[in-house]
Protein backbone atom coordinates (compact mmCIF):
# COMPACT_ATOMS: atom_id res chain seq x y z
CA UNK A 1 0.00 0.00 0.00
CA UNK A 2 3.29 2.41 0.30
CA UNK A 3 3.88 4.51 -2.98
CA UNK A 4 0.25 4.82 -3.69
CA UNK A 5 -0.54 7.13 -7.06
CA UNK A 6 3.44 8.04 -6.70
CA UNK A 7 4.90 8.44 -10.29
CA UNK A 8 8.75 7.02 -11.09
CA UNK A 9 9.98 10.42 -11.08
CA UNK A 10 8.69 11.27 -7.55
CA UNK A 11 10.20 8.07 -6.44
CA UNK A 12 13.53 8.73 -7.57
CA UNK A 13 13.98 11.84 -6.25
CA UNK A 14 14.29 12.16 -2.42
CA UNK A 15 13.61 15.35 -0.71
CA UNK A 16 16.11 17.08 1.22
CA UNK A 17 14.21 19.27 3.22
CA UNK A 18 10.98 18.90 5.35
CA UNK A 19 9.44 21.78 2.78
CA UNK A 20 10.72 19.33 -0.30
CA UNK A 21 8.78 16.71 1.47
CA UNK A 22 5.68 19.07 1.86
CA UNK A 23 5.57 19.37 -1.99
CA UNK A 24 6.11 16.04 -2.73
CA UNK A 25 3.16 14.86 -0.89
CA UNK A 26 1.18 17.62 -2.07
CA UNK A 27 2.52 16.55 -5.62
CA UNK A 28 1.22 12.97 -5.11
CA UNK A 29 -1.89 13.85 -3.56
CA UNK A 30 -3.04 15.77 -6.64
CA UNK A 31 -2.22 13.19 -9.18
CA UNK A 32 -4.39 10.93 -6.85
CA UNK A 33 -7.57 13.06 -6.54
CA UNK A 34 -7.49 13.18 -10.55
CA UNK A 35 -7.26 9.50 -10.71
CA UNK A 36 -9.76 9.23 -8.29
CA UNK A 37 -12.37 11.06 -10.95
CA UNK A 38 -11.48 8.77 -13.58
CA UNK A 39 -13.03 6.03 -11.60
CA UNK A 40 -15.98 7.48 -10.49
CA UNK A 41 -16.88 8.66 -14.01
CA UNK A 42 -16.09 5.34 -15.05
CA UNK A 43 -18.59 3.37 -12.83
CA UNK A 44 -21.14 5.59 -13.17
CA UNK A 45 -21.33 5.22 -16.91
CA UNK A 46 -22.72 1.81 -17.29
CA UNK A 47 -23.42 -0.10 -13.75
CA UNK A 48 -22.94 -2.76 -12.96
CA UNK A 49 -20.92 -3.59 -15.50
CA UNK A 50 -18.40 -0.32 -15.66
CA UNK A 51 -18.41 0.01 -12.12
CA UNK A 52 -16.93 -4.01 -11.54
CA UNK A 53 -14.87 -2.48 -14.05
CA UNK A 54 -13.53 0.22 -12.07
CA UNK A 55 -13.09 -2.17 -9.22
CA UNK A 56 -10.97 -4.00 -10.91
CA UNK A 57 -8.56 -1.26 -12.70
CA UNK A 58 -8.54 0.08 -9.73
CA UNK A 59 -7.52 -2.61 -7.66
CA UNK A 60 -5.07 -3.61 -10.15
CA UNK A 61 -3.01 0.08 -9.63
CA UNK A 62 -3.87 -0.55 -6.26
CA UNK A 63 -5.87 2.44 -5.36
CA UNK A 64 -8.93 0.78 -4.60
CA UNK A 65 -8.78 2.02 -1.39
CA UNK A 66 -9.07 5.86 -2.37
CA UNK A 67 -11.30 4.76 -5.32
CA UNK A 68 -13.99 2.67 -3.57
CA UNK A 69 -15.25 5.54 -1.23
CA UNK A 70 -15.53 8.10 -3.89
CA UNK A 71 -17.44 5.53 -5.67
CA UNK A 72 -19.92 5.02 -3.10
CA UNK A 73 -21.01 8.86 -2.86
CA UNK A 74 -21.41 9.08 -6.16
CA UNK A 75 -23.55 6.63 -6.26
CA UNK A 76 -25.15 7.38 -2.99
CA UNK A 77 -25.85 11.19 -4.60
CA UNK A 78 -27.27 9.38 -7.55
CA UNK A 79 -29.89 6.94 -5.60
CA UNK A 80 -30.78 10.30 -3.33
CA UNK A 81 -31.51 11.97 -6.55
CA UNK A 82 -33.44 9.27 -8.57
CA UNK A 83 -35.45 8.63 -5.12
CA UNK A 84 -36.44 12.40 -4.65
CA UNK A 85 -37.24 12.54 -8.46
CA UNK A 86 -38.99 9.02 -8.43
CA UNK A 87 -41.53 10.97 -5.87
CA UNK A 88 -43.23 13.23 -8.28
CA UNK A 89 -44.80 10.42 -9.75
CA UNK A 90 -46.23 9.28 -6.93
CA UNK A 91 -49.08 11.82 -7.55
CA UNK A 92 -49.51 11.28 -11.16
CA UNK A 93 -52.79 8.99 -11.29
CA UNK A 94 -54.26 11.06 -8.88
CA UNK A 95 -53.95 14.25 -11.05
CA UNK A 96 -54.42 11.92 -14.15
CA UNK A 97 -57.98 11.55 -12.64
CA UNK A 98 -58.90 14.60 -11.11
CA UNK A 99 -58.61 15.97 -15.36
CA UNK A 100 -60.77 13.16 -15.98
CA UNK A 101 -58.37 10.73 -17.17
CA UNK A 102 -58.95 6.93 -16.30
CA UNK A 103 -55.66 6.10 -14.58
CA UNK A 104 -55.52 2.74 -13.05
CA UNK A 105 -51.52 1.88 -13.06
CA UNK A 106 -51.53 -0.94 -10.78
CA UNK A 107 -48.89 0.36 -8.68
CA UNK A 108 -49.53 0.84 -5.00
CA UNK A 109 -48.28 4.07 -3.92
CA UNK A 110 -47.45 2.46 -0.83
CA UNK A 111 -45.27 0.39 -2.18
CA UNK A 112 -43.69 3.25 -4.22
CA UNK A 113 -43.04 5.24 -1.39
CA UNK A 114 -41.65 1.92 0.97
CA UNK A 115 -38.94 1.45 -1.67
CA UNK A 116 -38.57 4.95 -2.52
CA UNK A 117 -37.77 5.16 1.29
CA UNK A 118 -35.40 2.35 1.42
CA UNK A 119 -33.54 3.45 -1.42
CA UNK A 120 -33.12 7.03 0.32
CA UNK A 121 -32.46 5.31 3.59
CA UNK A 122 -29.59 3.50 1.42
CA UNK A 123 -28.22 6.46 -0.39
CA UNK A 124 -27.65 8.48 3.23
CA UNK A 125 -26.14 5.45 4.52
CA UNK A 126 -24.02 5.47 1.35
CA UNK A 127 -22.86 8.81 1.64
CA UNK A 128 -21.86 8.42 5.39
CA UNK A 129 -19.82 5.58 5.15
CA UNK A 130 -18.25 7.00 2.06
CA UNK A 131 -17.29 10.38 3.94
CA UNK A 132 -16.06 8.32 7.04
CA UNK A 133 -14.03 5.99 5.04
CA UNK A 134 -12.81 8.50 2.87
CA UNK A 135 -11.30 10.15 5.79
CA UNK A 136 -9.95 6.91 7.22
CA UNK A 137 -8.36 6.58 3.75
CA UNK A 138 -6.41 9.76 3.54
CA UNK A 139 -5.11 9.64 7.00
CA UNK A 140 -3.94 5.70 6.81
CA UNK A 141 -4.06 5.28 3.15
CA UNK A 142 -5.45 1.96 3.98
CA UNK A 143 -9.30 0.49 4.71
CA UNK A 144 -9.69 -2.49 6.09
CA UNK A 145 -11.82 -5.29 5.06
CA UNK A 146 -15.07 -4.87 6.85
CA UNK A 147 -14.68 -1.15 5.25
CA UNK A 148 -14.22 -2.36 1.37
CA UNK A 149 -16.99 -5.33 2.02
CA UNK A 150 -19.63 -2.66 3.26
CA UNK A 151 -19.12 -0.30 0.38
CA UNK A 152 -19.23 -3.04 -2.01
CA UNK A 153 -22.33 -4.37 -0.48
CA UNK A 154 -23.98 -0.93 -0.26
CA UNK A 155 -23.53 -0.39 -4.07
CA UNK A 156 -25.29 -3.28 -5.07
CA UNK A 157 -28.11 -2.81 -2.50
CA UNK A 158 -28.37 0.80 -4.28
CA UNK A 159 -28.26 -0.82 -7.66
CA UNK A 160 -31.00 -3.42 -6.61
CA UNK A 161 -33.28 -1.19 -5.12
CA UNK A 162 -32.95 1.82 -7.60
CA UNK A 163 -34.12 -0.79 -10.19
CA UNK A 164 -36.95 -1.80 -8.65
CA UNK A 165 -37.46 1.93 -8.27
CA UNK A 166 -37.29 2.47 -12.03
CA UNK A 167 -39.69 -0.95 -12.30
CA UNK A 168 -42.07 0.53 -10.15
CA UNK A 169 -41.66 4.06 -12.40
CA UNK A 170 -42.04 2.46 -15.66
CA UNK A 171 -44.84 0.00 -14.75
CA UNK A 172 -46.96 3.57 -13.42
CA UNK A 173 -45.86 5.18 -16.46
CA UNK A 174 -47.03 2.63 -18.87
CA UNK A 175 -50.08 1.93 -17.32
CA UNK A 176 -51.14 5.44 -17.55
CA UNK A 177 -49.98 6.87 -21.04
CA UNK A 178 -50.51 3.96 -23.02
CA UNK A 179 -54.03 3.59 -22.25
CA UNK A 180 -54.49 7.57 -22.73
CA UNK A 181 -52.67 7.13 -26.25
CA UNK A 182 -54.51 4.47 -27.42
CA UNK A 183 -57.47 6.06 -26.32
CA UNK A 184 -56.77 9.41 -28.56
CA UNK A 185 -55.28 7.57 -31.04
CA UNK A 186 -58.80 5.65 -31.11
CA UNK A 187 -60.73 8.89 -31.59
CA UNK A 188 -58.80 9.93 -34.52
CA UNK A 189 -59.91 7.14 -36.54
């Protein structure tokens, strides 16, 4: 775990001076936090499948440690997000009916909301062990096992319920248009 995100040249040169030292750490922390980014872009852009990805280029330069709680707020700011926007559509039927509109989507809006909840409830959790860790990480440069097994376990529990988040949002949403298109697209003919 020693040298982590160092380059060759700031390996081969030794400081000579505590303020030498200073920079060189500063040096090697910035070429970290833009690797860091890399990651997080990268897992983001295709999950599950670019984020096992990530894991494993990132474990392979062996900055998983720095990577994997960056990783988890992102996605934990994603899940937040999706939640909070998944809630607008809670109401939809109702207004869909109060204009008249037959809107029988099949959903139950408690169940909506329970999983809406949960995935919130995972997303905050996300986010706190992510700042904690991340912490953790840049004073020891290190997590330890429990750490990296939480995170990993967190993502997919975000992964698993935002898609039954976006099930429940596209079962609602198909139950309501489609009847109201076919239903105009009826009275045309």
């Amino acid at each position: 775990m020693d040298n982590i995100g160092v380059t060759e040249n700031s390996q081969s040169q030794t400081p000579q001076s505590a303020g030498e030292l200073d920079k060189l750490v500063a040096q090697t922390q910035q070429n970290i936090k833009v690797g860091v980014w890399g990651y997080v872009v990268l897992s983001l852009v295709f999950p599950p499948f670019t984020t096992i990805w990530a894991f494993y280029k990132a474990g392979k330069k062996q900055v998983l440690p720095l990577v994997l709680p960056a990783i988890t707020i992102a996605f934990s700011i994603v899940i937040i997000l999706s939640a909070f926007s998944s809630r607008a559509t809670v109401g939809v039927p109702e207004q869909l009916t109060k204009l008249g509109v037959s809107a029988n989507t099949g959903v139950s809006e408690s169940g909506l909301i329970l999983v809406d909840n949960l995935t919130i409830f995972l997303g905050i959790i996300g986010l706190v062990g992510g700042f904690y860790w991340r912490q953790k990480v840049k004073k020891e440069n290190l997590l330890n096992s429990f750490a990296v097994w939480f995170m990993i376990a967190i993502i997919m529990l975000q992964m698993a319920a935002v898609s039954y988040l976006f099930y429940f949002v596209y079962q609602s949403a198909y139950s309501t248009v489609v009847p109201i298109i076919q239903s105009n697209y009826q009275g045309i003919n």
